[in-house]
N, C-alpha and C. Protein backbone atom coordinates (compact mmCIF):
# COMPACT_ATOMS: atom_id res chain seq x y z
N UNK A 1 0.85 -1.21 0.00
CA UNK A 1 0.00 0.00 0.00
C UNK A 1 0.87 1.24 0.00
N UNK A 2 0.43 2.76 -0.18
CA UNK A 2 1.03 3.57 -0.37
C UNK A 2 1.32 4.23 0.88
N UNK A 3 1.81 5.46 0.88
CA UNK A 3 2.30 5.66 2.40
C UNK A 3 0.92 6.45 2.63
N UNK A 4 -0.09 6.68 1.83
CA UNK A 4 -1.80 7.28 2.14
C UNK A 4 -2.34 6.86 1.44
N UNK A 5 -3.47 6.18 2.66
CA UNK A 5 -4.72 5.86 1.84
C UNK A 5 -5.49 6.65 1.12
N UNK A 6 -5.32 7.54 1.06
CA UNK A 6 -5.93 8.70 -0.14
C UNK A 6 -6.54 9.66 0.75
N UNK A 7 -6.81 11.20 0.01
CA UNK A 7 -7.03 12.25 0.68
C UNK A 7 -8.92 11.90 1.25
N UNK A 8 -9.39 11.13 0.29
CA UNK A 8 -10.54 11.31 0.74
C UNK A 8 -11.21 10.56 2.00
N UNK A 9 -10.24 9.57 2.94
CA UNK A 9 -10.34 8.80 3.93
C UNK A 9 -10.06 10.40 5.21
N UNK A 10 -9.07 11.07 4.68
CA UNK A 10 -8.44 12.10 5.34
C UNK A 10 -7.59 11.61 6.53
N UNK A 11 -7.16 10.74 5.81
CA UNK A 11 -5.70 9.72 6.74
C UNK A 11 -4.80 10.31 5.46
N UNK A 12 -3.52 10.88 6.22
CA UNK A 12 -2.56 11.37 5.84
C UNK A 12 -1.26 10.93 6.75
N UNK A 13 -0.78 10.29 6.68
CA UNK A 13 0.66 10.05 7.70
C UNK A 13 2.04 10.19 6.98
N UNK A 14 2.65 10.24 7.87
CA UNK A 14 4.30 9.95 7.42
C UNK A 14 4.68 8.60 7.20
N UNK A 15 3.96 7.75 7.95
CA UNK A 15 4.39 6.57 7.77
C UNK A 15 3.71 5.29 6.59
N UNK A 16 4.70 4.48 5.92
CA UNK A 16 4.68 3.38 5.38
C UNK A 16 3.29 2.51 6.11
N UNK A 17 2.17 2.27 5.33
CA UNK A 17 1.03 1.56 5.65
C UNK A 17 1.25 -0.07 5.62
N UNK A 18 1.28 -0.71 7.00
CA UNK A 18 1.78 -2.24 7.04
C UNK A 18 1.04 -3.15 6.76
N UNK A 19 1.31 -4.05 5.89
CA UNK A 19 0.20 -5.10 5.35
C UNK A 19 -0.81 -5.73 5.69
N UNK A 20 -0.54 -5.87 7.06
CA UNK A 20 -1.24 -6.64 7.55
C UNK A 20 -2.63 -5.58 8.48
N UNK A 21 -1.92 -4.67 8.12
CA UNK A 21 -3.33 -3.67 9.19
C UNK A 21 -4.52 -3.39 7.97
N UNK A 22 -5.69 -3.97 8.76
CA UNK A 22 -6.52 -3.57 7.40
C UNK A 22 -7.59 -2.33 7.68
N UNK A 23 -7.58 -1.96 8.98
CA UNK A 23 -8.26 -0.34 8.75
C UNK A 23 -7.31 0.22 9.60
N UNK A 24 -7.70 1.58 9.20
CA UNK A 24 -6.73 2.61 9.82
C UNK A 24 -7.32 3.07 10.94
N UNK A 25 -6.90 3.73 12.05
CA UNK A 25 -7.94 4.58 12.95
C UNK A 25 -7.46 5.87 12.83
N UNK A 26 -8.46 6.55 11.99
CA UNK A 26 -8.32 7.94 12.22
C UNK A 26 -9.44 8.65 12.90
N UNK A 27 -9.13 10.08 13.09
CA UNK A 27 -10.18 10.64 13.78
C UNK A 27 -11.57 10.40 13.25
N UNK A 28 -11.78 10.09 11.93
CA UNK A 28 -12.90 9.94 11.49
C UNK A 28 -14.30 9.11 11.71
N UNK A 29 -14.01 8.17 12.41
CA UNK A 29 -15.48 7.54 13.09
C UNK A 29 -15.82 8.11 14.26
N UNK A 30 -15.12 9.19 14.87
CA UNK A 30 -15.41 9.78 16.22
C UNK A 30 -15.81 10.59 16.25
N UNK A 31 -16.64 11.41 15.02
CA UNK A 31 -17.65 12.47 15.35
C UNK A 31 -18.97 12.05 15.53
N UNK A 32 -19.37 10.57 15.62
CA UNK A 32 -20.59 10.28 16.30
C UNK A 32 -20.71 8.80 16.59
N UNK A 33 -21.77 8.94 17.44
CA UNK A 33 -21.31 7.55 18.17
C UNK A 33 -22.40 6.75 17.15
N UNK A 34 -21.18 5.63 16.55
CA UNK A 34 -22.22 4.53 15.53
C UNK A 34 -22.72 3.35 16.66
N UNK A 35 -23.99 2.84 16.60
CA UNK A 35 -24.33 2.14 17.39
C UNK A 35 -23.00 0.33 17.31
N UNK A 36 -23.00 -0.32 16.00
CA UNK A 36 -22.65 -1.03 15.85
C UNK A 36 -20.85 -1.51 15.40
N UNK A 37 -20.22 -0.42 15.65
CA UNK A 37 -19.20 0.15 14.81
C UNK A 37 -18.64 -0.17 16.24
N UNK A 38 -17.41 -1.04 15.80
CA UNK A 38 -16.45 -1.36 17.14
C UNK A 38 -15.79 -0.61 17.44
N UNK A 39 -14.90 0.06 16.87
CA UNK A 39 -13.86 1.42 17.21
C UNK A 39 -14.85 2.38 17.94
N UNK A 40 -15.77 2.40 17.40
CA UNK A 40 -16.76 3.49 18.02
C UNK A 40 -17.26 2.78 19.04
N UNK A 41 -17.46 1.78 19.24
CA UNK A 41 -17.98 1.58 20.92
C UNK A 41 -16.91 0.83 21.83
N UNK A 42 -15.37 1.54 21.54
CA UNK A 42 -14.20 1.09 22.47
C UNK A 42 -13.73 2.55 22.91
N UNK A 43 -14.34 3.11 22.10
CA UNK A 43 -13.37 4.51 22.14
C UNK A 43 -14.91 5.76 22.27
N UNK A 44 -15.14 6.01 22.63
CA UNK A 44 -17.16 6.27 23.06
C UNK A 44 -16.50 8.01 23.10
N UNK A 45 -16.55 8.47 21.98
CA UNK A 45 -16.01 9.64 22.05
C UNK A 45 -16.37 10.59 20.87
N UNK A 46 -16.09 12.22 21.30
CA UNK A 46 -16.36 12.71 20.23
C UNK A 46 -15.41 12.78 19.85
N UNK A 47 -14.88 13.85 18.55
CA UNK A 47 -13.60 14.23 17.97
C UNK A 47 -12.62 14.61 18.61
N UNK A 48 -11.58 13.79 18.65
CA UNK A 48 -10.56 14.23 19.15
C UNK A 48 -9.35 15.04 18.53
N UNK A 49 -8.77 16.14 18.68
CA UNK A 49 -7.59 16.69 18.27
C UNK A 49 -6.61 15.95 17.56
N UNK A 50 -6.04 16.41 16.01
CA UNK A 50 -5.60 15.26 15.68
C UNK A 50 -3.91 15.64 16.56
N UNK A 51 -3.66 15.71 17.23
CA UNK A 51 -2.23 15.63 17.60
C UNK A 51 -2.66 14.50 18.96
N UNK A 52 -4.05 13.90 19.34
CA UNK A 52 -3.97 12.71 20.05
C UNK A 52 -3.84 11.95 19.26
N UNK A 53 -3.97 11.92 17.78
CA UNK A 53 -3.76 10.34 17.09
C UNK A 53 -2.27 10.38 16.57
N UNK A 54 -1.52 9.78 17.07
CA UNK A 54 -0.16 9.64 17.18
C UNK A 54 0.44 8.86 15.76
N UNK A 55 1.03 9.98 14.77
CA UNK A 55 1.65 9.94 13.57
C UNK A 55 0.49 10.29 12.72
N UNK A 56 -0.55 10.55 12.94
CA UNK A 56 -1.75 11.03 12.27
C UNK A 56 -1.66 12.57 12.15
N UNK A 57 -1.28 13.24 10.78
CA UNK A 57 -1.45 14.43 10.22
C UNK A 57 -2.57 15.01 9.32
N UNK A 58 -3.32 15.15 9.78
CA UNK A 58 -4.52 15.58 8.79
C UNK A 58 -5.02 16.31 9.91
N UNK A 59 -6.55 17.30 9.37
CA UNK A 59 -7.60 18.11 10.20
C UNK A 59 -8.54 16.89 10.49
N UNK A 60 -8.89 17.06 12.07
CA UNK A 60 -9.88 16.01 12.23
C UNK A 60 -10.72 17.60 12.74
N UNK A 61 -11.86 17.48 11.89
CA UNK A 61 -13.04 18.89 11.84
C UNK A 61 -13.67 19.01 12.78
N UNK A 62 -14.40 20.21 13.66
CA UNK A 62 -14.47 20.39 14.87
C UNK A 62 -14.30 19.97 15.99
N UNK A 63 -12.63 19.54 15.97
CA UNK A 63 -12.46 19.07 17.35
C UNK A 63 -11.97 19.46 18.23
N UNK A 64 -11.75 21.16 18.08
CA UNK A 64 -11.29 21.94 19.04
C UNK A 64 -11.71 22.49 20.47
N UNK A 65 -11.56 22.31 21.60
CA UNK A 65 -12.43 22.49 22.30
C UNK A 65 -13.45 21.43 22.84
N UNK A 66 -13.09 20.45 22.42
CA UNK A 66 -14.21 19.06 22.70
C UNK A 66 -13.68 18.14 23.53
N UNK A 67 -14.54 17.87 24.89
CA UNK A 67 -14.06 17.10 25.25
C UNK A 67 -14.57 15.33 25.10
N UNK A 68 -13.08 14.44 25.45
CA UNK A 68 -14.69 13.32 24.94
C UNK A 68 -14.92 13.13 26.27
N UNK A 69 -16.35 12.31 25.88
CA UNK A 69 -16.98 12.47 27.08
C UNK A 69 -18.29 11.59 26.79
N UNK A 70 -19.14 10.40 27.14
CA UNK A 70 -20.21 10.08 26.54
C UNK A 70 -21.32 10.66 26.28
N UNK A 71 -21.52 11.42 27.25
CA UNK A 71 -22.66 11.72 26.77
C UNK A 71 -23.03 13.23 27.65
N UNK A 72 -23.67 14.19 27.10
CA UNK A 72 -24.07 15.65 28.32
C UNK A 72 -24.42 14.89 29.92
N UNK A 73 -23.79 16.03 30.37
CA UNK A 73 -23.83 15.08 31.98
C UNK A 73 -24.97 16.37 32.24
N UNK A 74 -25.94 15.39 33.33
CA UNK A 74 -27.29 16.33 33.07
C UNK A 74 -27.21 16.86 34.69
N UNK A 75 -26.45 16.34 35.58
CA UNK A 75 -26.25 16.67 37.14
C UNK A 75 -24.75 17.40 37.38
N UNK A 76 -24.64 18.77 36.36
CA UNK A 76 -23.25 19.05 36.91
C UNK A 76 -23.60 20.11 38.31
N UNK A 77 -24.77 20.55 37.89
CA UNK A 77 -24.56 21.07 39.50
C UNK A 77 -25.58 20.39 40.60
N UNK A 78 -25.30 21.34 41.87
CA UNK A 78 -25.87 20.38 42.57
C UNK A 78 -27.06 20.94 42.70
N UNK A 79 -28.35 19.94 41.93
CA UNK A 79 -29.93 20.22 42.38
C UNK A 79 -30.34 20.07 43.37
N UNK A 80 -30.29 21.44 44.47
CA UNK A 80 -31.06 21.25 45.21
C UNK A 80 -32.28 21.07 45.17
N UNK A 81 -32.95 21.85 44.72
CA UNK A 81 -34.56 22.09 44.14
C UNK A 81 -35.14 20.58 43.95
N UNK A 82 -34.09 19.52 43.39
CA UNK A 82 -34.97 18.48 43.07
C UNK A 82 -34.74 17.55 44.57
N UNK A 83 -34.29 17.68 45.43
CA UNK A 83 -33.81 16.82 46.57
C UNK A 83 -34.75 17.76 47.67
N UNK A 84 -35.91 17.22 47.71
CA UNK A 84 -36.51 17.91 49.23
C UNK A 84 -36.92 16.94 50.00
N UNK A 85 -36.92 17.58 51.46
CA UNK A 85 -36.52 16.45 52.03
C UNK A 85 -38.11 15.27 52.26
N UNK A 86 -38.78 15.86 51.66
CA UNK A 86 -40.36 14.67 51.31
C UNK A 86 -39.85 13.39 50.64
N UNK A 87 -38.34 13.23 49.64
CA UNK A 87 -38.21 12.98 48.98
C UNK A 87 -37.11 11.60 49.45
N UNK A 88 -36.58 12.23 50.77
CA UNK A 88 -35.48 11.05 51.18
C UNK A 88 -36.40 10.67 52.50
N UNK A 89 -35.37 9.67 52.86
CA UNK A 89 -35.56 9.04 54.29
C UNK A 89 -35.77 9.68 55.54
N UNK A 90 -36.07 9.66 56.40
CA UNK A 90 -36.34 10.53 57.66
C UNK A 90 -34.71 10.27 58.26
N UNK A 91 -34.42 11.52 58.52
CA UNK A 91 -33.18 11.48 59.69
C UNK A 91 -31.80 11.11 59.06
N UNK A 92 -32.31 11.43 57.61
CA UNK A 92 -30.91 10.55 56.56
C UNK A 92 -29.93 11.68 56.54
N UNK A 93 -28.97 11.77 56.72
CA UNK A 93 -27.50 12.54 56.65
C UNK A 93 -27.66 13.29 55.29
N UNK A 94 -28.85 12.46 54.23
CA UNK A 94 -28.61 12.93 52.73
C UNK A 94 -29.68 14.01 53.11
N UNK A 95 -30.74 14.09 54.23
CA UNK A 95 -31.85 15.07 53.94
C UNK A 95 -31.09 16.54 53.76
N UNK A 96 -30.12 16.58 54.92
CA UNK A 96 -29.50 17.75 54.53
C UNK A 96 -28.11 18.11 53.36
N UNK A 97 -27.86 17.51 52.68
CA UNK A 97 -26.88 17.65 51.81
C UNK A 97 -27.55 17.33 50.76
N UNK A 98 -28.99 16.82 50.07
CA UNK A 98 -29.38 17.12 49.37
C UNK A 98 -28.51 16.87 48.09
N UNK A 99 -28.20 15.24 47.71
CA UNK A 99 -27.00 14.59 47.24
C UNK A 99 -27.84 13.56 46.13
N UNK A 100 -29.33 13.55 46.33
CA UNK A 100 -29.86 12.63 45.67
C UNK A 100 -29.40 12.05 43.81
N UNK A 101 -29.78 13.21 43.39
CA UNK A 101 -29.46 12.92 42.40
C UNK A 101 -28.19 13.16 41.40
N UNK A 102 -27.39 13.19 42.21
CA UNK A 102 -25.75 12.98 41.74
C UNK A 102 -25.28 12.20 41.35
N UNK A 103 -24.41 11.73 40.02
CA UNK A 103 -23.37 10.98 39.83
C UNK A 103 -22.76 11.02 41.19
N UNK A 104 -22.22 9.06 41.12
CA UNK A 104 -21.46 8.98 42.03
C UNK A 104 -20.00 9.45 42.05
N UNK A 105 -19.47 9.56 41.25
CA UNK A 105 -18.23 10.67 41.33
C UNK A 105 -18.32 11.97 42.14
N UNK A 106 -19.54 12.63 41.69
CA UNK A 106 -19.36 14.06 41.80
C UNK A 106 -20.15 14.20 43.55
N UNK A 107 -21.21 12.85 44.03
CA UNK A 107 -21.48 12.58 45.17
C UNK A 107 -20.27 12.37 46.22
N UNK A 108 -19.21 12.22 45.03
CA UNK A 108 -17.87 11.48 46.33
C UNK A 108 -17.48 13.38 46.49
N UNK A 109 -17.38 13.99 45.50
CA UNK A 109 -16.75 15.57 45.48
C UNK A 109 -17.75 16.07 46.68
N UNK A 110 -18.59 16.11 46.47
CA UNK A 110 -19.65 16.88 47.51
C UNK A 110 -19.55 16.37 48.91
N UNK A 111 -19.17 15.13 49.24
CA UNK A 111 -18.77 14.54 50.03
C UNK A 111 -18.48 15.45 51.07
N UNK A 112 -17.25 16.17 50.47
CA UNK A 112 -15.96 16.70 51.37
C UNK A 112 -16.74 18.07 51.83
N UNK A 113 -18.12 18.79 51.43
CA UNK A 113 -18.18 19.90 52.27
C UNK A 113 -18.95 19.04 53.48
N UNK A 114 -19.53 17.75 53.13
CA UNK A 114 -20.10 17.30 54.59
C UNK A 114 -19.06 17.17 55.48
N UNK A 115 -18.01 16.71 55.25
CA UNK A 115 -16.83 16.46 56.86
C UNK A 115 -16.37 18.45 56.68
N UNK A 116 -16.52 19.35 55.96
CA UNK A 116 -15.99 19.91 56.23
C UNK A 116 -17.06 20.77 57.28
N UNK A 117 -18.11 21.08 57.01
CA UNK A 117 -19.12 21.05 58.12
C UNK A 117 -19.53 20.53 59.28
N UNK A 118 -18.81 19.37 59.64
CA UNK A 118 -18.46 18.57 60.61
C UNK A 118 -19.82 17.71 61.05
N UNK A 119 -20.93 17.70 59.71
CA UNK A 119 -21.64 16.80 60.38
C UNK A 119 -21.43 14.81 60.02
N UNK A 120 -22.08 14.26 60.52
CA UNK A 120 -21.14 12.73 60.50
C UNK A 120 -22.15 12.08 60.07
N UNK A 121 -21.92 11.46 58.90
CA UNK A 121 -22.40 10.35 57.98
C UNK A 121 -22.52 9.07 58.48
N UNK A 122 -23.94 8.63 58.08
CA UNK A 122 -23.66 7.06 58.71
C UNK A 122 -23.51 6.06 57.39
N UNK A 123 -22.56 6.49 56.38
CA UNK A 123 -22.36 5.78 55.00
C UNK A 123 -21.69 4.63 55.41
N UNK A 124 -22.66 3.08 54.90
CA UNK A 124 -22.14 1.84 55.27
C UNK A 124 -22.16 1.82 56.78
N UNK A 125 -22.85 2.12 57.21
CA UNK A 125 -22.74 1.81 58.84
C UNK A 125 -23.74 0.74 58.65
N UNK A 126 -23.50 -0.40 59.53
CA UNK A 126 -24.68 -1.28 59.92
C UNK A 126 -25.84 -0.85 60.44
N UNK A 127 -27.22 -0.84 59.73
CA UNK A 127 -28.47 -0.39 60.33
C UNK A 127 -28.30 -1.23 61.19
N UNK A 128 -29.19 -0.39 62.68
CA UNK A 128 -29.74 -0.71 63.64
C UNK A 128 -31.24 -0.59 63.52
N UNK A 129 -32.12 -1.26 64.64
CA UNK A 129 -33.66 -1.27 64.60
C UNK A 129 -34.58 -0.14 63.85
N UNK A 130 -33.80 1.18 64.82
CA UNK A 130 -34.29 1.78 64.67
C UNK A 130 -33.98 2.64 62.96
N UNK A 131 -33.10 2.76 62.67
CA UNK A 131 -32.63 3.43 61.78
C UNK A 131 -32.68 2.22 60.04
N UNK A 132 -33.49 1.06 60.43
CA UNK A 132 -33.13 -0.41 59.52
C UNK A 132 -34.66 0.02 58.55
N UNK A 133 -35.52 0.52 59.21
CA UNK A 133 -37.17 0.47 57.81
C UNK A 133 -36.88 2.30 57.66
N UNK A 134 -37.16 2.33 56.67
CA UNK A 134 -36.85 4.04 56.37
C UNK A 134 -38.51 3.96 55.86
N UNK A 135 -39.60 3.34 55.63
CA UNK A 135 -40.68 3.47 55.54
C UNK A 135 -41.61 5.20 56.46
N UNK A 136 -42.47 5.62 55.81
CA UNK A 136 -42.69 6.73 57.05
C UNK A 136 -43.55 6.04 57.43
N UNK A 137 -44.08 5.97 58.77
CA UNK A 137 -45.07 5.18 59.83
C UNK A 137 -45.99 6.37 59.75
C-alpha cells in the first residue's frame, strides 16, 4: 500500500502503511457515536484533536475544544430544588446535603463539604432497629 490511503479517507501520515493492518484509525469515526461500529464503541467519544492520534497528520473537523466524554452530563450542579426532604428518608445525613441525584463521582466531590461542616455520615454503617425500615409510619 502507499504511504496514504488517499485524501478522501483524510488519513494522511508519514508513515509506510503495514500489510497486515486492514483499517486505519483515524479521527474519522469519532464524530458520532455509531451504534454497531467497534472502534466506536471502544473509544465512546467525540472528535478528538488530531495531535492525540499519534503519527496522524490531517484536520480532524471540529475538534477543538471538545471534550470526549459520553454523553451531556445532566447533574453538573448540585440540584437542590430536586432533593426535598419529602423525597429522602427521615433522619438521613442525605436530607441535609441534598445529594440525591448525583453521579457517584461528583457525590464522592460533595462529600468533602459534609466532613468539612463537621456533620457525620452514617455511610455503610450497619443499620440498627431503629434506623433499619426508612418506611414513614
Amino acid at each position: 500500500m502507499s504511504a496514504t490511503l488517499g485524501r478522501d479517507t483524510g488519513t494522511i501520515t508519514q508513515y509506510k502503511q503495514p500489510d497486515f493492518v486492514k483499517e486505519r484509525f483515524t479521527g474519522n469515526h469519532c464524530s458520532q457515536f455509531e451504534m454497531n461500529n467497534l472502534p466506536s464503541q471502544k473509544y465512546e467519544t467525540l472528535p478528538l484533536k488530531h495531535g492525540h492520534l499519534p503519527g496522524y497528520m490531517g484536520h480532524v473537523p471540529g475538534a477543538n475544544g471538545s471534550i470526549a466524554q459520553r454523553k451531556a452530563q445532566s447533574a453538573l450542579h448540585t440540584q437542590n430544588h430536586l432533593a426535598t426532604a419529602s423525597l429522602l428518608p427521615k433522619e438521613s445525613p442525605q436530607t441535609d446535603m441534598s445529594l440525591v441525584d448525583l453521579r457517584p463521582e461528583q457525590r464522592s466531590m460533595a462529600k468533602v463539604y459534609m466532613y468539612a461542616e463537621d456533620a457525620k455520615s452514617d455511610f455503610l454503617k450497619f443499620p440498627t432497629p431503629k434506623t433499619f425500615d426508612h418506611r414513614r409510619s
